[in-house]
Every structure is written in C-alpha cells, then in structure tokens.
N, C-alpha and C. Protein backbone atom coordinates (compact mmCIF):
# COMPACT_ATOMS: atom_id res chain seq x y z
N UNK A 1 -152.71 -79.31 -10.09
CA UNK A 1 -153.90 -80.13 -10.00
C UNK A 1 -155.16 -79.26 -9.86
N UNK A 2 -155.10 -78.15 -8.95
CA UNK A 2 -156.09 -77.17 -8.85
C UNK A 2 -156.83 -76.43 -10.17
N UNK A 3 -155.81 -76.17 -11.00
CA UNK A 3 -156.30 -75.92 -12.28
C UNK A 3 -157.06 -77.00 -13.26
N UNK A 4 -156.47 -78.08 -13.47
CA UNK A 4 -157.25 -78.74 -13.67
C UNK A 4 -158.65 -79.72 -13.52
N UNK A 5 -158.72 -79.42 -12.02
CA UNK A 5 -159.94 -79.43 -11.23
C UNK A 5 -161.02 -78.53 -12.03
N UNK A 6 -160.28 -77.22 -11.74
CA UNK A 6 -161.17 -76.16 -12.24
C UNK A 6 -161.81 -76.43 -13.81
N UNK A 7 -160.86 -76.70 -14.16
CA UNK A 7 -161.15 -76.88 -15.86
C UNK A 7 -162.07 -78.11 -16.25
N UNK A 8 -162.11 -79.13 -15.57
CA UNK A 8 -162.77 -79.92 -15.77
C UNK A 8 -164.47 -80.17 -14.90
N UNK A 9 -164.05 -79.40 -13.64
CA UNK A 9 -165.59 -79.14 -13.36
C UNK A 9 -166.34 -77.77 -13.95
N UNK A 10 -165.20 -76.81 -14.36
CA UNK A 10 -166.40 -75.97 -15.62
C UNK A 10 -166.67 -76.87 -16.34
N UNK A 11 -165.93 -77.63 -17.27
CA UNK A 11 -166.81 -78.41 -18.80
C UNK A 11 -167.34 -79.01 -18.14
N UNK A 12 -167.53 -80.19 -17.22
CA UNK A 12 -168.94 -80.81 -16.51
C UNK A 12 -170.33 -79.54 -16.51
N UNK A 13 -169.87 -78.52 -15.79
CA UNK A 13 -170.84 -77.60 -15.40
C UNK A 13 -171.85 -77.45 -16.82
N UNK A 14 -171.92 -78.27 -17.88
CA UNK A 14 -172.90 -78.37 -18.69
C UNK A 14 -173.30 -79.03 -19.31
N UNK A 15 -174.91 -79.17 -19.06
CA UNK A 15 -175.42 -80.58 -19.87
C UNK A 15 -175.07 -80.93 -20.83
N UNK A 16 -174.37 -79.82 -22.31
CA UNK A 16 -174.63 -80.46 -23.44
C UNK A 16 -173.37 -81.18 -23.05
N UNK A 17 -172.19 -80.69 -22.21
CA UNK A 17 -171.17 -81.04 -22.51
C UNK A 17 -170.88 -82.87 -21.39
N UNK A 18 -172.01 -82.41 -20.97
CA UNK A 18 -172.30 -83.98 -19.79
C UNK A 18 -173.34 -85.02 -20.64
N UNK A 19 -173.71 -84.40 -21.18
CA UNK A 19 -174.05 -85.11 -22.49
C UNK A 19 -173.22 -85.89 -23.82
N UNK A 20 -172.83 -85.41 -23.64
CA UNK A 20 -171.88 -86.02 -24.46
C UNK A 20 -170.93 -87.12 -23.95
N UNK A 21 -170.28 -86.56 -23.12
CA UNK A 21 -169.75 -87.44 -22.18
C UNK A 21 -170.10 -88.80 -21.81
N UNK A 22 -171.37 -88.81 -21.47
CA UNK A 22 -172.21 -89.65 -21.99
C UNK A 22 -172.50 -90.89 -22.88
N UNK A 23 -172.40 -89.89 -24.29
CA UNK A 23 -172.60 -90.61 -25.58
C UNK A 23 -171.45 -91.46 -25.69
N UNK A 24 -170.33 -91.01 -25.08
CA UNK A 24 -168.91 -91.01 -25.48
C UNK A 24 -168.18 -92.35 -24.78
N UNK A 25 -169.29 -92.65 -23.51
CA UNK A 25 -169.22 -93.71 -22.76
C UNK A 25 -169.23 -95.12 -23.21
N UNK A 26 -169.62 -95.02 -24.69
CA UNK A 26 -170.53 -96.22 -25.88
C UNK A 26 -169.08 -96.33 -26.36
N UNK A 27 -168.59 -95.96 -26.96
CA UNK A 27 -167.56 -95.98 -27.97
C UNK A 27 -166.97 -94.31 -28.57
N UNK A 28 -165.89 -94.24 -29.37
CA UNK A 28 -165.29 -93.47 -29.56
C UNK A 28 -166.82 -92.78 -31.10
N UNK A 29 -166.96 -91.47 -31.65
CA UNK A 29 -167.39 -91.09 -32.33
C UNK A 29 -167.38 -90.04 -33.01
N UNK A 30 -166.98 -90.29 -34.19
CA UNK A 30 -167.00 -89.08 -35.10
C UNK A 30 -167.77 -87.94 -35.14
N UNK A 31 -167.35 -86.61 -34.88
CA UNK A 31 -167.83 -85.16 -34.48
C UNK A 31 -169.27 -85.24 -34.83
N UNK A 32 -169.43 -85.35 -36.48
CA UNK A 32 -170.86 -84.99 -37.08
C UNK A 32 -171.88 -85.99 -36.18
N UNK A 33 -171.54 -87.13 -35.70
CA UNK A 33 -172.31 -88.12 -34.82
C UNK A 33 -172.73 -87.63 -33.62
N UNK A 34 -171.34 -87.22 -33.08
CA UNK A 34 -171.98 -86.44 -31.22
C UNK A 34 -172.63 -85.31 -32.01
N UNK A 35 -172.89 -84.87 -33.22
CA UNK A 35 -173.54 -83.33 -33.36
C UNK A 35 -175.01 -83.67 -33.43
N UNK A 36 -174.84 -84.86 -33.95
CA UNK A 36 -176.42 -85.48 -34.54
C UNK A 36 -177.17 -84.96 -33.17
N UNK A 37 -177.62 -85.25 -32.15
CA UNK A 37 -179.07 -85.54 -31.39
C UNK A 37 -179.03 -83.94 -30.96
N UNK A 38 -178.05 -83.30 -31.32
CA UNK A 38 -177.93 -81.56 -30.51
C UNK A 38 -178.88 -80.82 -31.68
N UNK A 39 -179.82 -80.18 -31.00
CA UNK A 39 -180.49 -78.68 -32.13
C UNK A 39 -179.89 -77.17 -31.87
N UNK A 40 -178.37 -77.76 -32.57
CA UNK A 40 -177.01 -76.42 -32.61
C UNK A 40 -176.28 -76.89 -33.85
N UNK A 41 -175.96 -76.09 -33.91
CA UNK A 41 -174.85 -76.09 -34.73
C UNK A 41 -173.64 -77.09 -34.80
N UNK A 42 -172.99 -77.09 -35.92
CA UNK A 42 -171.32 -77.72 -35.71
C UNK A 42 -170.58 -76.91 -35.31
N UNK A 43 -170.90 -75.70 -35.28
CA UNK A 43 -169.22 -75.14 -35.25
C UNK A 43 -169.92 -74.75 -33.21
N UNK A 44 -170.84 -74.85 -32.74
CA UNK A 44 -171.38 -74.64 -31.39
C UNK A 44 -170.61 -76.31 -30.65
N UNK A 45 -171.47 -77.14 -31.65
CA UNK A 45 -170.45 -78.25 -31.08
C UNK A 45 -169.34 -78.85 -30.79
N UNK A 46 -168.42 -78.03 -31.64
CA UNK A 46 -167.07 -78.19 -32.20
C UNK A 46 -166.80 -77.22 -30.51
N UNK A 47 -167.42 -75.71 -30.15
CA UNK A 47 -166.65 -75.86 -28.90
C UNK A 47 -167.01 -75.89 -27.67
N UNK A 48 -168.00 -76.98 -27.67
CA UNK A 48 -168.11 -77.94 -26.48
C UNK A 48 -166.80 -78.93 -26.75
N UNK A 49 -166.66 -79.12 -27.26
CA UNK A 49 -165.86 -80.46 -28.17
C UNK A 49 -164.03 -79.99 -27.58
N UNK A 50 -164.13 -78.80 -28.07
CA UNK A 50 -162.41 -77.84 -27.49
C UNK A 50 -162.50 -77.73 -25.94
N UNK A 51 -163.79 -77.30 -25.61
CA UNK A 51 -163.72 -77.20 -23.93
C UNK A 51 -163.52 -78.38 -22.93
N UNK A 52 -164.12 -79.81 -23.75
CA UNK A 52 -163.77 -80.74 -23.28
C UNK A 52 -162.78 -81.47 -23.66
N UNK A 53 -161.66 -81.47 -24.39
CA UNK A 53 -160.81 -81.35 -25.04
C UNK A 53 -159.33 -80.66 -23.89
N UNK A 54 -159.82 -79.41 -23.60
CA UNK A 54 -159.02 -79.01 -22.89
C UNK A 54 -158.75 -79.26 -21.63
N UNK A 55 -159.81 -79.49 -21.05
CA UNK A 55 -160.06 -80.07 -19.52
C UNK A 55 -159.39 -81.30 -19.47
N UNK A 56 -159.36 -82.45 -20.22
CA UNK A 56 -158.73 -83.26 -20.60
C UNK A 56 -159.37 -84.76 -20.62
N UNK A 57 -161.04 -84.09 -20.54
CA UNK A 57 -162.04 -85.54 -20.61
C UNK A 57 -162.45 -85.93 -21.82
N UNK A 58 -161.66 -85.88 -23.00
CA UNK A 58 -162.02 -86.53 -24.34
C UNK A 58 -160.75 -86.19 -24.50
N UNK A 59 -160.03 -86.88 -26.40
CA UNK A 59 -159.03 -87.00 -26.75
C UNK A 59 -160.26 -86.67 -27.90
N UNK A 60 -159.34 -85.85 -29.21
CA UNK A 60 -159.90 -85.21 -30.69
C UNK A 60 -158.74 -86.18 -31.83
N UNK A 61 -158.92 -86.52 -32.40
CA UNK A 61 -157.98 -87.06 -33.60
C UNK A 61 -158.24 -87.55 -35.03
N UNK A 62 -157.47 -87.28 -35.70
CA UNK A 62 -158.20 -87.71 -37.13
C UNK A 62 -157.96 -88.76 -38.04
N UNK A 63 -158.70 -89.40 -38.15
CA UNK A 63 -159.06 -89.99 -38.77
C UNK A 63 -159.04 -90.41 -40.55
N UNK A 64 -158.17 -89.87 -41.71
CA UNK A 64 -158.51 -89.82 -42.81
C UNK A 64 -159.40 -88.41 -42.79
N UNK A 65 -160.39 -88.17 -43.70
CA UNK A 65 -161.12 -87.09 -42.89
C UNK A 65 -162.15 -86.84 -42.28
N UNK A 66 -162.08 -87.79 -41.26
CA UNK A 66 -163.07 -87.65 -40.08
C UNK A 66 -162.42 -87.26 -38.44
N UNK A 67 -163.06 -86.40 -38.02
CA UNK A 67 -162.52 -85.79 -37.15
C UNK A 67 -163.14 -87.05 -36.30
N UNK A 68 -162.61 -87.96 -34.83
CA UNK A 68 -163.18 -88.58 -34.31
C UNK A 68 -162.82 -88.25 -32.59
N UNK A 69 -163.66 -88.41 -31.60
CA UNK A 69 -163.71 -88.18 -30.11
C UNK A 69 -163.52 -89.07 -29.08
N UNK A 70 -162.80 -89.65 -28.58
CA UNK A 70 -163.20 -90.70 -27.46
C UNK A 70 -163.22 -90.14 -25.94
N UNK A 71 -163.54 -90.59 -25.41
CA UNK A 71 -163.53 -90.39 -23.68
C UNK A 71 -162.31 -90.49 -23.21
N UNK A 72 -161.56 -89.72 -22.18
CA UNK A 72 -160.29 -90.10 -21.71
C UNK A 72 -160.68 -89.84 -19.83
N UNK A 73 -160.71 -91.24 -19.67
CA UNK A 73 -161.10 -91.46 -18.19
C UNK A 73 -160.47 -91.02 -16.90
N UNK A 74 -158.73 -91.05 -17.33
CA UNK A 74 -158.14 -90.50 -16.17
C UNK A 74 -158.45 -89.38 -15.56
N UNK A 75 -158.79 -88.32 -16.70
CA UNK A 75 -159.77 -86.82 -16.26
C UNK A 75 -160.63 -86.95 -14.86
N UNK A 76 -161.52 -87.65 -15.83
CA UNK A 76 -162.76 -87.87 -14.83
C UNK A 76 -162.29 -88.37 -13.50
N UNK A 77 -161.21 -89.33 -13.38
CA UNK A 77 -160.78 -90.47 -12.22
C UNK A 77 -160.20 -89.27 -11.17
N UNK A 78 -159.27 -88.03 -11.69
CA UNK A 78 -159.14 -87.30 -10.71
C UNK A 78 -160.40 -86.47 -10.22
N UNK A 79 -160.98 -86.22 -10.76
CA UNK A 79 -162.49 -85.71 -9.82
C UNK A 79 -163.02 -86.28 -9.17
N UNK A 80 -163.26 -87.25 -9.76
CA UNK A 80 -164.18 -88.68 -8.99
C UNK A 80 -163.33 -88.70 -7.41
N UNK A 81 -161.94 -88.51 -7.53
CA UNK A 81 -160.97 -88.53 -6.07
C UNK A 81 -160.73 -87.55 -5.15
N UNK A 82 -161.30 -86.69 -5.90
CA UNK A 82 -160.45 -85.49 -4.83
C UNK A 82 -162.51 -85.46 -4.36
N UNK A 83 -163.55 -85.86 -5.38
CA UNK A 83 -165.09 -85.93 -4.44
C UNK A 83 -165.03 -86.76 -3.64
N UNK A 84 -164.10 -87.74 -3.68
CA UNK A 84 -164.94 -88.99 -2.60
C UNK A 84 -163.80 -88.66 -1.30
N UNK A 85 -162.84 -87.44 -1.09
CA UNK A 85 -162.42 -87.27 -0.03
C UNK A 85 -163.45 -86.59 1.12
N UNK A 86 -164.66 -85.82 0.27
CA UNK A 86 -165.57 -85.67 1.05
C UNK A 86 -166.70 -86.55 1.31
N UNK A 87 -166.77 -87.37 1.04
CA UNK A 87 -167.50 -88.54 1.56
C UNK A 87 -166.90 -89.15 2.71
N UNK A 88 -166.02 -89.21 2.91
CA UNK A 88 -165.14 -89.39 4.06
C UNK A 88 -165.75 -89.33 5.49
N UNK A 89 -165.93 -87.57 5.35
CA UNK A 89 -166.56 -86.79 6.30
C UNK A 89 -167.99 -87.79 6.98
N UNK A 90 -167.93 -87.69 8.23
CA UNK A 90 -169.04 -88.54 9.15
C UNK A 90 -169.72 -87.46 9.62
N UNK A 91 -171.15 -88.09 9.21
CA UNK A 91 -172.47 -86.97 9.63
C UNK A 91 -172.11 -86.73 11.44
N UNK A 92 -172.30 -85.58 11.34
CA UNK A 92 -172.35 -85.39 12.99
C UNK A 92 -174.23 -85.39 13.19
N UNK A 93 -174.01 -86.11 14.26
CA UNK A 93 -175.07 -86.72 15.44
C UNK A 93 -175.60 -85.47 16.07
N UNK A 94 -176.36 -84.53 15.74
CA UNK A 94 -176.65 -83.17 16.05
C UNK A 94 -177.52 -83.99 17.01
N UNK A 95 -178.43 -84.66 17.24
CA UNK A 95 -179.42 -85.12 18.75
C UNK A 95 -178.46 -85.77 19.77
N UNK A 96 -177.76 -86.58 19.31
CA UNK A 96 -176.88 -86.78 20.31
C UNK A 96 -175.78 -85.96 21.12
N UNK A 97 -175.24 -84.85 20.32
CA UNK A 97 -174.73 -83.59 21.09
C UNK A 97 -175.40 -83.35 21.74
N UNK A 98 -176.74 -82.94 21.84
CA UNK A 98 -177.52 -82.14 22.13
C UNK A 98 -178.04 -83.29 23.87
N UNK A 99 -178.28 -84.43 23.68
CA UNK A 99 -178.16 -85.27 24.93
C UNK A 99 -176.97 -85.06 26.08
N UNK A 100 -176.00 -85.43 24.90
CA UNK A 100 -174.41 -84.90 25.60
C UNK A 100 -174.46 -83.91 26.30
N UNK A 101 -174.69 -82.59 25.78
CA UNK A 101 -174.79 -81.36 26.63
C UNK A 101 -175.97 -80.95 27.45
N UNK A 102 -177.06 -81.67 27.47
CA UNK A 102 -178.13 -81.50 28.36
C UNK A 102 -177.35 -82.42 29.72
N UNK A 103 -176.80 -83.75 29.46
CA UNK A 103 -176.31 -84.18 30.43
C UNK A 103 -175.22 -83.17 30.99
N UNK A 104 -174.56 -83.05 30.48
CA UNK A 104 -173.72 -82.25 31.09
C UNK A 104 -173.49 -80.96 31.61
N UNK A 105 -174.41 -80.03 31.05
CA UNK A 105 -174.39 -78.86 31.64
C UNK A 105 -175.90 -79.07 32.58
N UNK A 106 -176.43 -79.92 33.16
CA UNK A 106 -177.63 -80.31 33.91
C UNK A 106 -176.92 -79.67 34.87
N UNK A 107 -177.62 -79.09 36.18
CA UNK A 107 -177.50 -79.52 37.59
C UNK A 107 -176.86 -80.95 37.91
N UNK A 108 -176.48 -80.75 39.08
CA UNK A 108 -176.25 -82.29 40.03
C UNK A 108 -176.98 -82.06 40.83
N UNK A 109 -177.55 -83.58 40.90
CA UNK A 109 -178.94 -83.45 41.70
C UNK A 109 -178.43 -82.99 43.48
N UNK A 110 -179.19 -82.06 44.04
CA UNK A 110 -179.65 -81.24 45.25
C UNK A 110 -178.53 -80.31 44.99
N UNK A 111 -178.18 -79.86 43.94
CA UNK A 111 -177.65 -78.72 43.64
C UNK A 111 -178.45 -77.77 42.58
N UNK A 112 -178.20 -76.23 42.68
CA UNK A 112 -178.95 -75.16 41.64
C UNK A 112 -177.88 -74.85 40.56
N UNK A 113 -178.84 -74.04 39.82
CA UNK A 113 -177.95 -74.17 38.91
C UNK A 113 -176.63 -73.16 39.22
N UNK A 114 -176.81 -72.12 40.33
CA UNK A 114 -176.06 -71.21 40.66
C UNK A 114 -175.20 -71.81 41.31
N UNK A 115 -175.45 -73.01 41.63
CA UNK A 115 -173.87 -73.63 42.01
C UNK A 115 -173.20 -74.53 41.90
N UNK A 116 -173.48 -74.70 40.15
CA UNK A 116 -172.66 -74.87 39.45
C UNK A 116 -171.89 -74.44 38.76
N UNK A 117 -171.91 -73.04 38.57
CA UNK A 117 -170.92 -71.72 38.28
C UNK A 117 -170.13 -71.47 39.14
C-alpha cells in the first residue's frame, strides 16, 4: 500500500497532471482532447498520461484508433483514506494547558514557592 501511496501522491504532485484529473472528472476522453488546452506537446502528454496510468488514477484503452482515458476512482479513494486518518487528530488546546499548569504548578495559598519542592 505504501508504494502505491507514493506513486500516486508523486502524479498528484503536479498540476498538469491534477489537471487533468480534473478534465477526466467530466467523462472519459480521448488523448488528443486532454492534449488540447496543454501548450506541450503529445508525446509530453502522453507521459503525464503513463505516470498517471501507473499510479493507478486513470485507466488508457483503445478504442478503434483512438487512444481513450477515464478516471479510475478507487486510486484516489485510497488517499482520500489514509488523509482523513489525520483529520482525526484533535487540535490541542495550547491556552488551556497553559491554565492547567499555571493552576497547578501555582503555590498553595500561605505557602512559597520553596515549599512546594
């Protein structure tokens, strides 16, 4: 699972390729289409296209001869899970510690602080 973590938050780690992702959200689309709105190349797009491909957040298949792309969600669904285990996590109350331990390491009243050590 770790590997594929990895693999899929590198191909996130880029717009064109979060871009697409994106596009891909609409419906399934033939290569030269996701190439359209990019000022690159095909064969530049083609490997965004393998990188996301490999990670395993699109599916590539053909078509007669059109190469075509769709989104494959389960990818994404394990990231989306292993992020929202840190959401989990509860903000710690840094002023309220800070009450906590003023109360508590205070004096008791008609005592110093030397004797409370």
């Amino acid at each position: 699972m770790t590997h594929d973590l990895d693999l899929i938050f590198a191909a996130l780690g880029d717009p064109t390729r979060r871009a697409i992702l994106s596009m891909l959200l609409e419906d399934d689309m033939a290569v030269t289409d996701v190439a359209e709105p990019f000022e690159m190349s095909l064969a530049a797009i083609s490997k965004h296209l393998t990188i996301l491909t490999r990670a395993g957040l699109i599916a590539q298949e053909k078509r007669g001869r059109v190469k075509w792309c769709k989104l494959e969600p389960d990818a994404m669904r394990a990231a989306s899970v292993w992020m929202q285990g840190f959401g989990q996590l509860e903000e710690i109350d840094l002023d309220g510690l800070e009450r906590f331990l003023e109360l508590e390491l205070s004096p008791l009243p008609g005592t110093t602080e030397t004797d409370t050590r």
